[in-house]
N, C-alpha and C. Protein backbone atom coordinates (compact mmCIF):
# COMPACT_ATOMS: atom_id res chain seq x y z
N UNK A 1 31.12 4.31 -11.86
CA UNK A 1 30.86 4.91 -10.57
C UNK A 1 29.36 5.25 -10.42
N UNK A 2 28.98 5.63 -11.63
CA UNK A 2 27.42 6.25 -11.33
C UNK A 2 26.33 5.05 -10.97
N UNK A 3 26.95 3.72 -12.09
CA UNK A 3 26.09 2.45 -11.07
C UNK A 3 25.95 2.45 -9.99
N UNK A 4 27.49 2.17 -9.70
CA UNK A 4 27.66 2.30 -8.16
C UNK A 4 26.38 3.06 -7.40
N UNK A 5 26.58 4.00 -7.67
CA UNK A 5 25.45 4.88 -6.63
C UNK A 5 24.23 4.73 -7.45
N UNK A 6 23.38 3.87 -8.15
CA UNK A 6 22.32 3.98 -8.34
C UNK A 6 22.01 2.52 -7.70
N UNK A 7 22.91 1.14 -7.97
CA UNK A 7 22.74 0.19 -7.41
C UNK A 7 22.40 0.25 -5.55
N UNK A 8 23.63 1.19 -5.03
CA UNK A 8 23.48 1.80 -3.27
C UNK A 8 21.81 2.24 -3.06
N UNK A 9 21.31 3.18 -4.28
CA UNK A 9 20.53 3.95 -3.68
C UNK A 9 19.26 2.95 -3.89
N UNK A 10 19.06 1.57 -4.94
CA UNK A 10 18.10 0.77 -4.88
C UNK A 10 17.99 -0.07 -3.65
N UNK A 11 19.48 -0.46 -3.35
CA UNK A 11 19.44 -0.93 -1.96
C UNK A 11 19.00 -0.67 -1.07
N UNK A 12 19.19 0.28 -0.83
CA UNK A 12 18.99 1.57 0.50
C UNK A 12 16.83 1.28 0.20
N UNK A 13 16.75 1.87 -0.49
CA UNK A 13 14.95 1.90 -0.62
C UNK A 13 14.55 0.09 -0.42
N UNK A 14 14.94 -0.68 -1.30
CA UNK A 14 14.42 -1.85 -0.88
C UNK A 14 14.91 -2.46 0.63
N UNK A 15 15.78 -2.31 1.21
CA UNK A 15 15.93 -2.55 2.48
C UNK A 15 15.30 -1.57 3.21
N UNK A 16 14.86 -0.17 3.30
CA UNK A 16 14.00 0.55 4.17
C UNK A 16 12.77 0.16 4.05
N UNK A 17 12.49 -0.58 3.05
CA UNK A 17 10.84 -1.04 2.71
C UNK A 17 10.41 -2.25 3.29
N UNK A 18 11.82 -2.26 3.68
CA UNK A 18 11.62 -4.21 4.26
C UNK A 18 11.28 -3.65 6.06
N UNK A 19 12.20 -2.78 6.25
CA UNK A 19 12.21 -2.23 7.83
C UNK A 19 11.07 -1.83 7.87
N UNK A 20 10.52 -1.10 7.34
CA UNK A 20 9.07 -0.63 7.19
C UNK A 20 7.76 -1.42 7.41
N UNK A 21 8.22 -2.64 6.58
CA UNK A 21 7.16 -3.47 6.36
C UNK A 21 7.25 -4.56 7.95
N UNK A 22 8.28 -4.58 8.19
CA UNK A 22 8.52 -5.12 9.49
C UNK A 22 7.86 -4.42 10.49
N UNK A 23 8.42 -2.98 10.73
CA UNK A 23 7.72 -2.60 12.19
C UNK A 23 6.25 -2.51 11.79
N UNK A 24 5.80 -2.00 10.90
CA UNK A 24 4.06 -2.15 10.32
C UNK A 24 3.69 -3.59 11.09
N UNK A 25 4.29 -4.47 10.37
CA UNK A 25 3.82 -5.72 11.05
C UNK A 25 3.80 -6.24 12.50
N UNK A 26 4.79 -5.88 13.26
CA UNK A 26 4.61 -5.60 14.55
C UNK A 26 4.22 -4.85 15.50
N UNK A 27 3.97 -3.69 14.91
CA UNK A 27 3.04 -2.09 15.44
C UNK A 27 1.37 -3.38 15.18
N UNK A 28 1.07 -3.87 14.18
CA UNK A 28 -0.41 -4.43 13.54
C UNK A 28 -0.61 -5.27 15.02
N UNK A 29 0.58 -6.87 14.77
CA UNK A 29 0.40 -7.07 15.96
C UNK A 29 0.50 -7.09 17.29
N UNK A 30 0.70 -6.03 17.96
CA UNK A 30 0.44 -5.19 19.09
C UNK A 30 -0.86 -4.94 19.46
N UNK A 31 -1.29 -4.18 18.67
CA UNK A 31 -2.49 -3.66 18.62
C UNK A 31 -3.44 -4.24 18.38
N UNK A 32 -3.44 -5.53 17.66
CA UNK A 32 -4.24 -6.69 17.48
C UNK A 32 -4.32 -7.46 18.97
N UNK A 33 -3.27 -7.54 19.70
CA UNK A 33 -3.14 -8.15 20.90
C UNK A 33 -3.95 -7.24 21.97
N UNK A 34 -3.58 -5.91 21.80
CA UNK A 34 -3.98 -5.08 22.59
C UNK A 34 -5.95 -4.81 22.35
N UNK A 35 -6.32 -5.73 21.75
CA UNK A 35 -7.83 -5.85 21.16
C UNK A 35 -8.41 -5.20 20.34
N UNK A 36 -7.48 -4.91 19.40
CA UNK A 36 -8.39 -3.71 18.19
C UNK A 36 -8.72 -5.00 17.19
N UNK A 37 -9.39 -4.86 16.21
CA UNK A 37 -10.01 -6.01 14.91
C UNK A 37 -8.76 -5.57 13.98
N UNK A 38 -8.80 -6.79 13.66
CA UNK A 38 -7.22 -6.61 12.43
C UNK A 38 -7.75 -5.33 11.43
N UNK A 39 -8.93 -5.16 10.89
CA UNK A 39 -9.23 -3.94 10.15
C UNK A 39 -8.18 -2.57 10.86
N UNK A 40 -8.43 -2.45 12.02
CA UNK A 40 -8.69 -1.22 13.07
C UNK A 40 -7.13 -1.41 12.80
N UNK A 41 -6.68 -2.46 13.09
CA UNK A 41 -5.06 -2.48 13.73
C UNK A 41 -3.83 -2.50 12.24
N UNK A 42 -4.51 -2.66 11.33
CA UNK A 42 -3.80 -2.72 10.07
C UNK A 42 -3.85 -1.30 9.54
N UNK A 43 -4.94 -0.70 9.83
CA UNK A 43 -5.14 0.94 9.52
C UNK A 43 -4.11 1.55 10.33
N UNK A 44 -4.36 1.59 11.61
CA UNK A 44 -3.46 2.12 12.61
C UNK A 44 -2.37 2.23 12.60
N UNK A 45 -1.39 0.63 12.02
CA UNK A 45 0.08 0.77 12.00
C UNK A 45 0.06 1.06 11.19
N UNK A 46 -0.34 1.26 9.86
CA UNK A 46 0.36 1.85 8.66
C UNK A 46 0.50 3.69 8.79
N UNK A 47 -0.51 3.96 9.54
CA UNK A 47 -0.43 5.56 9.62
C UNK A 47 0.84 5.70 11.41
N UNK A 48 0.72 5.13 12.00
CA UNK A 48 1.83 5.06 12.94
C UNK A 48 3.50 4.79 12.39
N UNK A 49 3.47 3.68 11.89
CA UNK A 49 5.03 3.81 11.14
C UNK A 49 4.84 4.83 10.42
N UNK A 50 4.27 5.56 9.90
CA UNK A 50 5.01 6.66 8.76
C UNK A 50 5.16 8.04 9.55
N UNK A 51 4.84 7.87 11.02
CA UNK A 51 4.79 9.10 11.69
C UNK A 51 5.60 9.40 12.71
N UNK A 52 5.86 7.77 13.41
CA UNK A 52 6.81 7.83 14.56
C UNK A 52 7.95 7.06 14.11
N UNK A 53 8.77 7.14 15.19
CA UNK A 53 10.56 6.63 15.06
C UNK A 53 10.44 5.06 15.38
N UNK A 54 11.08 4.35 15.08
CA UNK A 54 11.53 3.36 15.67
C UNK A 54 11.38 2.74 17.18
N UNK A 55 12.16 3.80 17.79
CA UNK A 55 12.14 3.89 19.24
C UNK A 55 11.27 3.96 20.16
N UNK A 56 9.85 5.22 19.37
CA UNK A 56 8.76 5.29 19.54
C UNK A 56 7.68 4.04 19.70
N UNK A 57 8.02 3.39 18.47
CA UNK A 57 7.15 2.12 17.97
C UNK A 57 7.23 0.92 19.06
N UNK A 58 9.08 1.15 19.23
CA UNK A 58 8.93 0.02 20.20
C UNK A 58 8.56 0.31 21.47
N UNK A 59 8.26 1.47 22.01
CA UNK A 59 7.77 2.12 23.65
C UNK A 59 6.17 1.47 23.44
N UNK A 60 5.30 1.58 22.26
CA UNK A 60 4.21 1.19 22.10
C UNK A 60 4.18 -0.07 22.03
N UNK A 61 5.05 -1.32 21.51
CA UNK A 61 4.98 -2.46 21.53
C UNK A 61 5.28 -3.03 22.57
N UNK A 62 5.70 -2.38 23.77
CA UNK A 62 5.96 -2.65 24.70
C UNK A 62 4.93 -2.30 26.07
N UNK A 63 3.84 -1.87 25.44
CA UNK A 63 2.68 -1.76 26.40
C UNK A 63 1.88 -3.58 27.12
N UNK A 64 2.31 -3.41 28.31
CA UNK A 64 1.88 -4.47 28.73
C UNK A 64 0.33 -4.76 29.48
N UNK A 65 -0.12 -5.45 29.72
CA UNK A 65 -1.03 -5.31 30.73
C UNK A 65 -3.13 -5.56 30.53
N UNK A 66 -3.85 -5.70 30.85
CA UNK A 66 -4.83 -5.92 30.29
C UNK A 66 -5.88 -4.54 29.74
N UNK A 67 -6.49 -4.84 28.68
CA UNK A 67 -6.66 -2.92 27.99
C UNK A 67 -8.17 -3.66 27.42
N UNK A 68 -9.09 -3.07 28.47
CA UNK A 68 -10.86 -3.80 28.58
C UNK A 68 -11.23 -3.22 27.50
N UNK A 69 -10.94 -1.73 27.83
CA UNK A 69 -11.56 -0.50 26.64
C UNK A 69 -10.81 0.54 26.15
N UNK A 70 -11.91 1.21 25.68
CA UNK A 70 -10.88 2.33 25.09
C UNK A 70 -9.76 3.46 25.92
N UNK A 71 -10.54 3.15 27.08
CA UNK A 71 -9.81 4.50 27.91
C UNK A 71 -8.95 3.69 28.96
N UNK A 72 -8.93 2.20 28.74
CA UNK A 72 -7.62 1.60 29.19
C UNK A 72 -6.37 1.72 28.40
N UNK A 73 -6.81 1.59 26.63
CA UNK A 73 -5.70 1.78 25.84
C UNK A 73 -4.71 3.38 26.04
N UNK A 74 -5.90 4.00 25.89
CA UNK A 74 -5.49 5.82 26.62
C UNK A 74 -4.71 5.92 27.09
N UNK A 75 -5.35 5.59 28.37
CA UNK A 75 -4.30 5.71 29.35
C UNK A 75 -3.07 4.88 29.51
N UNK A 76 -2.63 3.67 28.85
CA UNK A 76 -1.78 2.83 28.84
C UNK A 76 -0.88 3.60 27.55
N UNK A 77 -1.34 4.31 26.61
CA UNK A 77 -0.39 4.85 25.45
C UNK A 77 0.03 6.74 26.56
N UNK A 78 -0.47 6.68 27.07
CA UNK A 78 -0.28 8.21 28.02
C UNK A 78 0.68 7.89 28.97
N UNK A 79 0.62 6.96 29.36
CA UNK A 79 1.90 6.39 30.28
C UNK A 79 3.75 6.49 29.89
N UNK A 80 3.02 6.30 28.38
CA UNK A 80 4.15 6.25 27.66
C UNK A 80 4.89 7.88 28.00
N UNK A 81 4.43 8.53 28.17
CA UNK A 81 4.97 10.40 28.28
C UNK A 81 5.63 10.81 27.22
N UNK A 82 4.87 10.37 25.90
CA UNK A 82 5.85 11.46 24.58
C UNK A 82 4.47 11.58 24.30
N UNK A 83 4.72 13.33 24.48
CA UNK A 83 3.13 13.89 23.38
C UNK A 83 3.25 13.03 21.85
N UNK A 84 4.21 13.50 20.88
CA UNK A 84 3.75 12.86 19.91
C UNK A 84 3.71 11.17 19.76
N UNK A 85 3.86 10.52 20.27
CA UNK A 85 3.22 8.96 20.49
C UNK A 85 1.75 9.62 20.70
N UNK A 86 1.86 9.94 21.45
CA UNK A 86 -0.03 9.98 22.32
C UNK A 86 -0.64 10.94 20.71
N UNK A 87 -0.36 11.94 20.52
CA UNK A 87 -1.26 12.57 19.42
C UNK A 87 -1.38 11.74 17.89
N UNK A 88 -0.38 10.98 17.61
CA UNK A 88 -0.29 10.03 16.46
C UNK A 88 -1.10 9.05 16.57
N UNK A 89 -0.86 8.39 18.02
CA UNK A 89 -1.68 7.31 18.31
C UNK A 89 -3.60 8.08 18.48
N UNK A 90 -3.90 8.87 18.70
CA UNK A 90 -5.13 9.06 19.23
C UNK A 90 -5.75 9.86 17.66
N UNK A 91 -4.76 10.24 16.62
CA UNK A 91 -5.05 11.29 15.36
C UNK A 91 -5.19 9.49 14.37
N UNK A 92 -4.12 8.44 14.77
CA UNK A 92 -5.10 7.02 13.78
C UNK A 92 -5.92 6.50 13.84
N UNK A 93 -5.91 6.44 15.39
CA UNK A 93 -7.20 5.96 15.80
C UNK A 93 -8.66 6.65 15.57
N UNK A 94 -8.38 8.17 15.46
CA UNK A 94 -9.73 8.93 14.87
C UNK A 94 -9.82 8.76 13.60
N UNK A 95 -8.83 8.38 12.35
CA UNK A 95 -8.84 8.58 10.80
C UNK A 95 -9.15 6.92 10.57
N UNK A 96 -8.99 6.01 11.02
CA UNK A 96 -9.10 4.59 10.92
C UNK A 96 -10.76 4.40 11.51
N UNK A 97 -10.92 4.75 12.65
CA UNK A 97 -12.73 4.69 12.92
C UNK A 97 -13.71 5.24 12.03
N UNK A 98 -12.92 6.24 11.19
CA UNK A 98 -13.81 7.09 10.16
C UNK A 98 -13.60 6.31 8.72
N UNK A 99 -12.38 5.86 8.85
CA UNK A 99 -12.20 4.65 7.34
C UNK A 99 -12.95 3.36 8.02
N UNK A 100 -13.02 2.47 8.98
CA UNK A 100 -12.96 0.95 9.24
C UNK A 100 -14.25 0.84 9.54
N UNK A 101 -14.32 2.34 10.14
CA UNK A 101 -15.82 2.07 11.38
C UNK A 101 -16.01 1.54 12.68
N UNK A 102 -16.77 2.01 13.46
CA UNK A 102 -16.34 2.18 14.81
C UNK A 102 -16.18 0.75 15.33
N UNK A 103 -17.25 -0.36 14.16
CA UNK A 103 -16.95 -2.14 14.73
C UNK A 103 -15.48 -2.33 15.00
N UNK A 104 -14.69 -1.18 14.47
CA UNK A 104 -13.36 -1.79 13.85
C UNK A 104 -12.55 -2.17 15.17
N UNK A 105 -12.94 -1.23 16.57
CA UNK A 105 -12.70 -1.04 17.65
C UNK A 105 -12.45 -2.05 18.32
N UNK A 106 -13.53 -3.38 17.60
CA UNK A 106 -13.50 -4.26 18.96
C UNK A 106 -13.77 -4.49 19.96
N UNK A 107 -13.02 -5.03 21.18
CA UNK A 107 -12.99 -5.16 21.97
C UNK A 107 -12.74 -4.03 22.92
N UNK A 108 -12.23 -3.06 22.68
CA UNK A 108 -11.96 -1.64 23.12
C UNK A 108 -13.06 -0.78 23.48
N UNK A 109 -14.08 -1.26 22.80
CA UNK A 109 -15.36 -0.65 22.90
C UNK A 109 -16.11 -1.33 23.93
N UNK A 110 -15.75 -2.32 24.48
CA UNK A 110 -16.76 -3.10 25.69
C UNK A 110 -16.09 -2.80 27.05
């Protein structure tokens, strides 16, 4: 029996790591689309999946529309209306410019 539940509980972690590694990868490219430099956008989703839900992730992957600069992205993640989306999203984006550097921005910056 005690296998049992040690085999469940390896499962359980290697399949959440896989879900993990999935929305990371689609939070990355989002945000890669949405014009950040893969630096900027690989920083970003990794501190975004470990902060928001699922549900969350996909309200952000679901931002459509053209995003010139930075205060198009803003306002396009503010649209969304969940404070914590908007404070997660705007608290990676400050800890990733201070790791990547502000080039990391991109296109967001023009």
């Amino acid at each position: 029996m005690r296998g049992f539940a040690v085999a469940v509980l390896g499962a359980s972690l290697v399949l959440g790591g896989c879900v993990e590694g999935i929305a990371r990868g689609r939070v990355q490219a989002a945000l890669t689309h949405a014009g950040l430099s893969q630096p900027m956008a690989e920083c970003m989703a990794q501190r975004m999946v470990d902060h928001l839900t699922i549900s969350q992730l996909r309200k952000l992957e679901a931002l459509q529309g053209p995003k010139r600069s930075a205060m198009d992205y803003v306002a396009a993640v503010q649209r969304i209306n969940d404070p914590q989306v908007i404070q997660v999203t705007a608290s990676a984006a400050g800890a990733c410019v201070a790791q990547v550097g502000p080039s990391g921005l991109g296109s967001l910056l023009q």
